[in-house]
Protein backbone atom coordinates (compact mmCIF):
# COMPACT_ATOMS: atom_id res chain seq x y z
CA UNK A 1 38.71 -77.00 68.60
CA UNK A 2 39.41 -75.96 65.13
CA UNK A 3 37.83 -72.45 64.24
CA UNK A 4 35.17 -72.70 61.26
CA UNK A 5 33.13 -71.00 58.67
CA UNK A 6 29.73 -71.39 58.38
CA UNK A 7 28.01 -70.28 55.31
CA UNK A 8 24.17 -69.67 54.54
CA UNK A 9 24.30 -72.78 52.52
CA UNK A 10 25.03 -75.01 55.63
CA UNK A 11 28.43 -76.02 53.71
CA UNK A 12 31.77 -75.56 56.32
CA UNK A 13 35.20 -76.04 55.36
CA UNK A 14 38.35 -76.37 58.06
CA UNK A 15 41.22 -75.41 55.78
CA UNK A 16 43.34 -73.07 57.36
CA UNK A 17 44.30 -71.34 54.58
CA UNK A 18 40.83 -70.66 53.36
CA UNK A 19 40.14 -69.49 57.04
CA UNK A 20 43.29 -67.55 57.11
CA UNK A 21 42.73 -65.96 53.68
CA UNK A 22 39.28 -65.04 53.67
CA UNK A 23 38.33 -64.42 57.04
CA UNK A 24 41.53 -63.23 58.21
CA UNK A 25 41.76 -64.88 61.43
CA UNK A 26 45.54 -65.77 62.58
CA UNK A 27 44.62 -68.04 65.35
CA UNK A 28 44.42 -66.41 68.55
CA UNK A 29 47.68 -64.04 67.22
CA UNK A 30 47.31 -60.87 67.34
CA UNK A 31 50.26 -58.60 65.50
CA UNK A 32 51.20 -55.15 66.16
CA UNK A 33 49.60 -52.20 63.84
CA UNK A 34 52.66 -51.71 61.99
CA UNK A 35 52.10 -55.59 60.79
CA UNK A 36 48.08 -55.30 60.03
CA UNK A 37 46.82 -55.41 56.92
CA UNK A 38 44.90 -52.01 55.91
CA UNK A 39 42.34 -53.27 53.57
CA UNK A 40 39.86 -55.45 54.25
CA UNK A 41 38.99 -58.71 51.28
CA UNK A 42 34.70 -58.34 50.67
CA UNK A 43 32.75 -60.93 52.25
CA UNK A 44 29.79 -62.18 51.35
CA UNK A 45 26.66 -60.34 53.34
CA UNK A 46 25.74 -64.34 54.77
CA UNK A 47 29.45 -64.59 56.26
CA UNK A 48 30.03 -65.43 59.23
CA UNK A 49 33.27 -65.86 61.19
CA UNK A 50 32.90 -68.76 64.01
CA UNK A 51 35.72 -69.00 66.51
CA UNK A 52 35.76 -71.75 69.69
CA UNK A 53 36.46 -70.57 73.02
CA UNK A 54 40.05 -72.71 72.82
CA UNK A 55 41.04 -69.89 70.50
CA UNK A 56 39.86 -67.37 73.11
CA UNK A 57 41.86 -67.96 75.61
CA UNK A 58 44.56 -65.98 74.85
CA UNK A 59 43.32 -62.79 74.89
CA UNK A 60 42.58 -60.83 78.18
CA UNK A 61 40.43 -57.57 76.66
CA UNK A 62 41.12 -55.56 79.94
CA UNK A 63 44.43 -55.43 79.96
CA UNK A 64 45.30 -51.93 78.43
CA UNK A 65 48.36 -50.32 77.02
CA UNK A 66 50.96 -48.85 79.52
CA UNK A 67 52.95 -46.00 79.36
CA UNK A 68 56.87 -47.59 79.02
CA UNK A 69 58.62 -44.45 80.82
CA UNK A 70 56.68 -45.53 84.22
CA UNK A 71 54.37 -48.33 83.63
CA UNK A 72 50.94 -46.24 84.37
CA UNK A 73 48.15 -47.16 82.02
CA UNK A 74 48.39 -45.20 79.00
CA UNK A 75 46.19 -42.42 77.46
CA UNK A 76 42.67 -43.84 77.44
CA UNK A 77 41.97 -46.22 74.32
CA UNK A 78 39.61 -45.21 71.74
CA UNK A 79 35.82 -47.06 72.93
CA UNK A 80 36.44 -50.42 70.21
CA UNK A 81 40.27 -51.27 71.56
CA UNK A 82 39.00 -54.64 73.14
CA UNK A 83 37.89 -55.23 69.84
CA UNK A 84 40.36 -54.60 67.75
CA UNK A 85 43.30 -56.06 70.13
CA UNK A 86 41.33 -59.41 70.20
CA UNK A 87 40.27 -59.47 66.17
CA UNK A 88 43.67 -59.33 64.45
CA UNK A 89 43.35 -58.03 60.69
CA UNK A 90 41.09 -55.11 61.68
CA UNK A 91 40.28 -52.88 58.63
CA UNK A 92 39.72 -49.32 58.65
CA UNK A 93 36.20 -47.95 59.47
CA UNK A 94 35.23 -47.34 55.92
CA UNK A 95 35.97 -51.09 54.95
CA UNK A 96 34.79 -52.09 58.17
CA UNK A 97 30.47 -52.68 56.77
CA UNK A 98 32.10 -55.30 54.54
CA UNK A 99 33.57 -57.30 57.34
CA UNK A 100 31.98 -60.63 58.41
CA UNK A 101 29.86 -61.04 61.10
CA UNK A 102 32.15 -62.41 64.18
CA UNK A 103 31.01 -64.81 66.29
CA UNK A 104 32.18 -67.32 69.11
CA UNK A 105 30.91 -70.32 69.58
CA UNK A 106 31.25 -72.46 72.81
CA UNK A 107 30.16 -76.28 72.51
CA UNK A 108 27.37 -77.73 74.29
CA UNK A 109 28.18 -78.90 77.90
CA UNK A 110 26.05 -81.85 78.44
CA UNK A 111 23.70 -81.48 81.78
CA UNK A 112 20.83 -83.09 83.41
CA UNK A 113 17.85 -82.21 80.80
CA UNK A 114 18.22 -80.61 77.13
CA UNK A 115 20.42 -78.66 76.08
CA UNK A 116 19.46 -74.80 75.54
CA UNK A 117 20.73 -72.06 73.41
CA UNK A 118 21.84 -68.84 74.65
CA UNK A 119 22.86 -65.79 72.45
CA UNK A 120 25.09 -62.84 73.77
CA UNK A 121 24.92 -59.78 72.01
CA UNK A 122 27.09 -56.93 72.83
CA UNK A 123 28.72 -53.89 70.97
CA UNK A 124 25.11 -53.07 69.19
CA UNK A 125 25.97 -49.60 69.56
CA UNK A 126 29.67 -48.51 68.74
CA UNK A 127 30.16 -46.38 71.76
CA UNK A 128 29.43 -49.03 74.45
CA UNK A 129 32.64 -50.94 74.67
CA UNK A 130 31.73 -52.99 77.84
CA UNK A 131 28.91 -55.73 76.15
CA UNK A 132 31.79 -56.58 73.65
CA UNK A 133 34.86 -56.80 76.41
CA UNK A 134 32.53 -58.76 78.58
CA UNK A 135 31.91 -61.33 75.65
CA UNK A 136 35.37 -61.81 75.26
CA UNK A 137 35.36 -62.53 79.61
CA UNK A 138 32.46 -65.01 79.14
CA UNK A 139 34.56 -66.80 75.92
CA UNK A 140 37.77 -67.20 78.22
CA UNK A 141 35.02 -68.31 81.16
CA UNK A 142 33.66 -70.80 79.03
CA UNK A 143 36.95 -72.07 77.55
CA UNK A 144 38.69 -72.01 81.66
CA UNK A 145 35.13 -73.45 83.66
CA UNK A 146 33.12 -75.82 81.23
CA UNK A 147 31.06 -77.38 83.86
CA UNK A 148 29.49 -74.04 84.55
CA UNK A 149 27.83 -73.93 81.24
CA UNK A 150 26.30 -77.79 82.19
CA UNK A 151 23.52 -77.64 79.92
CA UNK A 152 24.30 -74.57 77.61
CA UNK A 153 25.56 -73.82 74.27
CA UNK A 154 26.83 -70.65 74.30
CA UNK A 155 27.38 -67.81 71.12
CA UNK A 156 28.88 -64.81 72.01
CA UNK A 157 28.43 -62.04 69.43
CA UNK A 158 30.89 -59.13 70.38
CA UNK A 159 30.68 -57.25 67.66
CA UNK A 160 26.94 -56.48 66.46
CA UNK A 161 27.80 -52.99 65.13
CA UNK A 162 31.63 -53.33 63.65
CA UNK A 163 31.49 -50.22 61.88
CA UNK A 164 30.22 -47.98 65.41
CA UNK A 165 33.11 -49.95 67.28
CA UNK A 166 35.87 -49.11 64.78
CA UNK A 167 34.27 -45.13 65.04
CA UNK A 168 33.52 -45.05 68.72
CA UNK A 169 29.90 -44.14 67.90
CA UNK A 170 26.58 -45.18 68.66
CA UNK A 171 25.21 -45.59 65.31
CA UNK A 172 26.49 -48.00 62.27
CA UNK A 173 28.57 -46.07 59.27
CA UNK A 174 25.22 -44.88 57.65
CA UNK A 175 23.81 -43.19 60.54
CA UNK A 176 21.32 -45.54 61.71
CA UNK A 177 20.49 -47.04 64.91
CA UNK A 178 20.76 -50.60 64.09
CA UNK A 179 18.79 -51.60 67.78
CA UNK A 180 15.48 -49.74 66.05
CA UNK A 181 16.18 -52.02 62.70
CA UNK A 182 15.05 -55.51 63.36
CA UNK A 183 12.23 -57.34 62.02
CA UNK A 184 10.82 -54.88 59.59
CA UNK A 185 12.93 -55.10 56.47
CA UNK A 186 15.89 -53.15 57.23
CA UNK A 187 18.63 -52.55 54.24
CA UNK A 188 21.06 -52.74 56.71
CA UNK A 189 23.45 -55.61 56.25
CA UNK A 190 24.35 -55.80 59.87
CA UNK A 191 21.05 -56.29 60.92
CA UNK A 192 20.41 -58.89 57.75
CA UNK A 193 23.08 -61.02 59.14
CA UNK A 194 21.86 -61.38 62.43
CA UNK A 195 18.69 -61.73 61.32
CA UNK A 196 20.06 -64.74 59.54
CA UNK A 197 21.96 -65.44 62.56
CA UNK A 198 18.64 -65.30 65.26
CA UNK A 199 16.19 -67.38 62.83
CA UNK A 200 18.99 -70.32 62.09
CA UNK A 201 19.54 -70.77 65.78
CA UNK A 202 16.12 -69.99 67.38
CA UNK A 203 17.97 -69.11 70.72
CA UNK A 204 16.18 -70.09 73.99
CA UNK A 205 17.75 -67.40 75.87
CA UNK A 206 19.05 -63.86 74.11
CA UNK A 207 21.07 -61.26 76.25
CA UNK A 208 21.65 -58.02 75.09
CA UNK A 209 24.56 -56.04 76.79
CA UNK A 210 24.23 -52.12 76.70
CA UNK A 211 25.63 -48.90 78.69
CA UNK A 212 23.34 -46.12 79.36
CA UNK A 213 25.08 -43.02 80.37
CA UNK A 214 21.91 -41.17 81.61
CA UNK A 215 21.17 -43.46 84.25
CA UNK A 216 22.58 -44.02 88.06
CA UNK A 217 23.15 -47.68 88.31
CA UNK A 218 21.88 -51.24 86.18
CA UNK A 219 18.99 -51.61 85.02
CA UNK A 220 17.31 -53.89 82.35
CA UNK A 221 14.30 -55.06 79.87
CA UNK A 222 12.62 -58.10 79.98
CA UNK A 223 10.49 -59.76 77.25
CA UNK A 224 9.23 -62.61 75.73
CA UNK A 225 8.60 -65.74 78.11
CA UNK A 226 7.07 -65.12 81.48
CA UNK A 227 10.12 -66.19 83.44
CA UNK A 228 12.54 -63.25 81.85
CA UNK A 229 11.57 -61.12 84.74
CA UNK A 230 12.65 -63.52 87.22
CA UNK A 231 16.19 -64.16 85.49
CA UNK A 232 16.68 -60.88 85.22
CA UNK A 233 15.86 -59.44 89.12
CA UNK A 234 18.74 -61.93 90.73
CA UNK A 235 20.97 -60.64 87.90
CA UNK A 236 20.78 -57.07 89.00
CA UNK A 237 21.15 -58.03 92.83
CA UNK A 238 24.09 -59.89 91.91
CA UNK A 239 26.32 -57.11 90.51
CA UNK A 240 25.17 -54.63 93.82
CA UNK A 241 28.02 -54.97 95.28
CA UNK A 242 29.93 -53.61 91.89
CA UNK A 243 26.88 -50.90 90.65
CA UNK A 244 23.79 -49.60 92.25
CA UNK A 245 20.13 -50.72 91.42
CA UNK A 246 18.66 -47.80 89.41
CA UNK A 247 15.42 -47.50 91.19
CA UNK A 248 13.61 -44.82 89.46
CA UNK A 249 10.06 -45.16 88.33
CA UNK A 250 10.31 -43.85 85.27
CA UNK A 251 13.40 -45.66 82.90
CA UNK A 252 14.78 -44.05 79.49
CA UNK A 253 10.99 -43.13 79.36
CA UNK A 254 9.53 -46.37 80.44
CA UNK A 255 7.42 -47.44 84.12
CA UNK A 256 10.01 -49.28 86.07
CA UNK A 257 10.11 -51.27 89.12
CA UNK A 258 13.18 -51.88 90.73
CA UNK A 259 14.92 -51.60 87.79
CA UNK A 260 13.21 -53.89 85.58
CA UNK A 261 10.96 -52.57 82.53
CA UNK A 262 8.47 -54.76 80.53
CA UNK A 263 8.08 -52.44 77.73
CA UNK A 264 10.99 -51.31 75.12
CA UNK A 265 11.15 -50.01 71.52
CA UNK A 266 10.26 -51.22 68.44
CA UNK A 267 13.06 -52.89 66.49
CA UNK A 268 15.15 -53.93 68.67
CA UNK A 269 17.05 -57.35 68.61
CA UNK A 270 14.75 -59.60 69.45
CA UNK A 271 13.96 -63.76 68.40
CA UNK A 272 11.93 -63.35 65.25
CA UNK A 273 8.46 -62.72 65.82
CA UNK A 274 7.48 -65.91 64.04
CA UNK A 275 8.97 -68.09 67.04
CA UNK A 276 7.31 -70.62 69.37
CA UNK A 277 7.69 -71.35 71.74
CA UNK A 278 9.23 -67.40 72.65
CA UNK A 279 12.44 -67.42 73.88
CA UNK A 280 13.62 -65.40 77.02
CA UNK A 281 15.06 -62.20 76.53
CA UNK A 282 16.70 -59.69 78.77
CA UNK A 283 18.98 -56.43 77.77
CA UNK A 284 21.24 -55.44 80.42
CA UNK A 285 22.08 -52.03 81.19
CA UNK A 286 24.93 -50.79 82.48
CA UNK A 287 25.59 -47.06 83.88
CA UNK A 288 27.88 -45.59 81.05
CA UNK A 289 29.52 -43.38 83.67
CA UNK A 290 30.66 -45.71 85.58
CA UNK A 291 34.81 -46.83 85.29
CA UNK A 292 34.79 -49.65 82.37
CA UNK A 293 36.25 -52.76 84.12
CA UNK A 294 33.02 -52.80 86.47
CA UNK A 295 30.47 -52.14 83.59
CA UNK A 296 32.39 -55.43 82.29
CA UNK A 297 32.16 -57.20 85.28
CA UNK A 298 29.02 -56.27 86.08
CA UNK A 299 27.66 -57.69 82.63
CA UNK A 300 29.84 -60.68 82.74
CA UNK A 301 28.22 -61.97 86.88
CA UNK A 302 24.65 -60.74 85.20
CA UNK A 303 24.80 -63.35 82.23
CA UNK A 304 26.31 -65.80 84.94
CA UNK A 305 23.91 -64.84 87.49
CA UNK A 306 20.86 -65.72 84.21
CA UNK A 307 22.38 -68.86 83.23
CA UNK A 308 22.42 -70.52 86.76
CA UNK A 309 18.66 -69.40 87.84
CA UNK A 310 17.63 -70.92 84.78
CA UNK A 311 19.19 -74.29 85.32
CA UNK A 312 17.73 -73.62 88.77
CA UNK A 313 14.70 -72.77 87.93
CA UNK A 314 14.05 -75.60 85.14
CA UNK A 315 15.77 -78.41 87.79
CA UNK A 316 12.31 -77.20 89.75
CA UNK A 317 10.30 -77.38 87.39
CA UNK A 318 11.30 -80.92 86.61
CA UNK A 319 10.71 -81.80 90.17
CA UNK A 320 7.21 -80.53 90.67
């Protein structure tokens, strides 16, 4: 499938060059340093950069450098490296608030009822590197095992916060927390875009991948439709074998049980408030202590683990 760019006027155009030029995607290659460019073209603010999973496939984000002298893994990578490996082109951090917003896009798999739209979101804040590596697992999932997402379509976003990946640090380049930004009128052009992104798709399902390096094991939010809750507890079972259930009663300041907490902050990514019906939304945490492959892993079987109890759940419903 050939990689395309959607603007806020609807209009797309497939000309590689155009693609190549001013999005500055090379097709799944991804060139040394030496060979990068070092500044980054402006894009417009309602940019944004759609690759298919059959230009995913490439790319493996956990597999790190090595040391040449005796093939051990070499120093540890700065937090963003999955990014930057995969997205060829990268700019440095100070150009990096005018880069588009980057987005994968895996096609509708046909199934038994309607189709329904899911949105990942990962790398929301710059220092938690595991939501955007996992995307980059589900895209090559999606691209390797398309009967598994039987009645999906599937966006991956693994790159929410480009300018706290490319710095390693929580918040964007200006300091903010862009999670405390949404829905009530936030300059920030991250958040704008997604904004854009969240009320052109009106997702059924949005998943929110986060670390939390205060906590013992997974945990996660639920809101919005009734049923999040129930997605969400055979998620966190299903990664037990990987990470431990935090089951404290209290949460990052919240009332927990069993790990799941029905209240959150204020501005966080979310559908816009002005949806019906609501969609289902879960953010998955992951302990930030914890080695990174198995904070991937662990978000990667959670997202699978919420896509097949929904299919589950609605093939009941259909039967009752």
């Amino acid at each position: 499938m050939r990689a395309v760019v959607r603007r806020s006027d609807g209009g797309f155009s497939k000309c590689r060059r155009h693609i190549r030029e001013k999005c500055r995607l090379r097709r799944g290659v991804v060139k040394p340093p030496s060979e990068r460019r070092t500044t980054a073209r402006p894009v417009a603010a309602s940019t944004c950069i759609i690759r298919s999973t059959s230009q995913a496939e490439r790319i493996h984000p956990l597999s790190n450098p090595t040391n040449n002298n005796n093939n051990e893994p070499a120093s540890s990578p700065p937090p963003a490296w999955q990014a930057t490996q995969w997205r060829a082109g990268d700019a440095p951090p100070s150009s990096w608030p005018d880069a588009a917003l980057f987005k994968i896009h895996c096609p509708p798999v046909a199934g038994a009822g309607d189709i329904l739209k899911v949105g990942v979101f990962g790398g929301i804040h710059g220092d938690e590197p595991s939501g955007t590596a996992a995307c980059y697992e589900l895209a090559k999932w999606a691209h390797e095992s398309p009967p598994s997402l039987s009645g999906f379509e599937l966006h991956l976003y693994p790159e929410c916060n480009p300018s706290g990946l490319a710095a390693g640090t929580r918040h964007c380049h200006s300091g903010l927390d862009l999670n405390r930004e949404f829905w009530c009128g936030s300059q920030q052009v991250e958040v704008q875009r997604l904004e854009e992104e969240l009320r052109a798709e009106r997702y059924d399902v949005i998943i929110a991948l986060h670390e939390d390096d205060t906590s013992p094991g997974v945990y996660g939010f639920v809101r919005g439709a009734l049923l999040s809750a129930h997605l969400l507890e055979p998620a966190l079972a299903a990664v037990a074998s990987l990470l431990p259930r935090n089951e404290e009663p209290v949460i990052d300041g919240f009332p927990a049980s069993r790990g799941i907490i029905r209240e959150g902050y204020a501005g966080i990514l979310s559908a816009p408030p002005e949806q019906r019906p609501q969609a289902l939304e879960i953010v998955f945490e992951t302990p930030g202590h914890a080695p990174l492959d198995l904070r991937v892993k662990a978000a990667v079987i959670a997202v699978q683990t919420i896509l097949v109890e929904y299919r589950e759940l609605l093939a009941f419903g259909a039967n009752i």
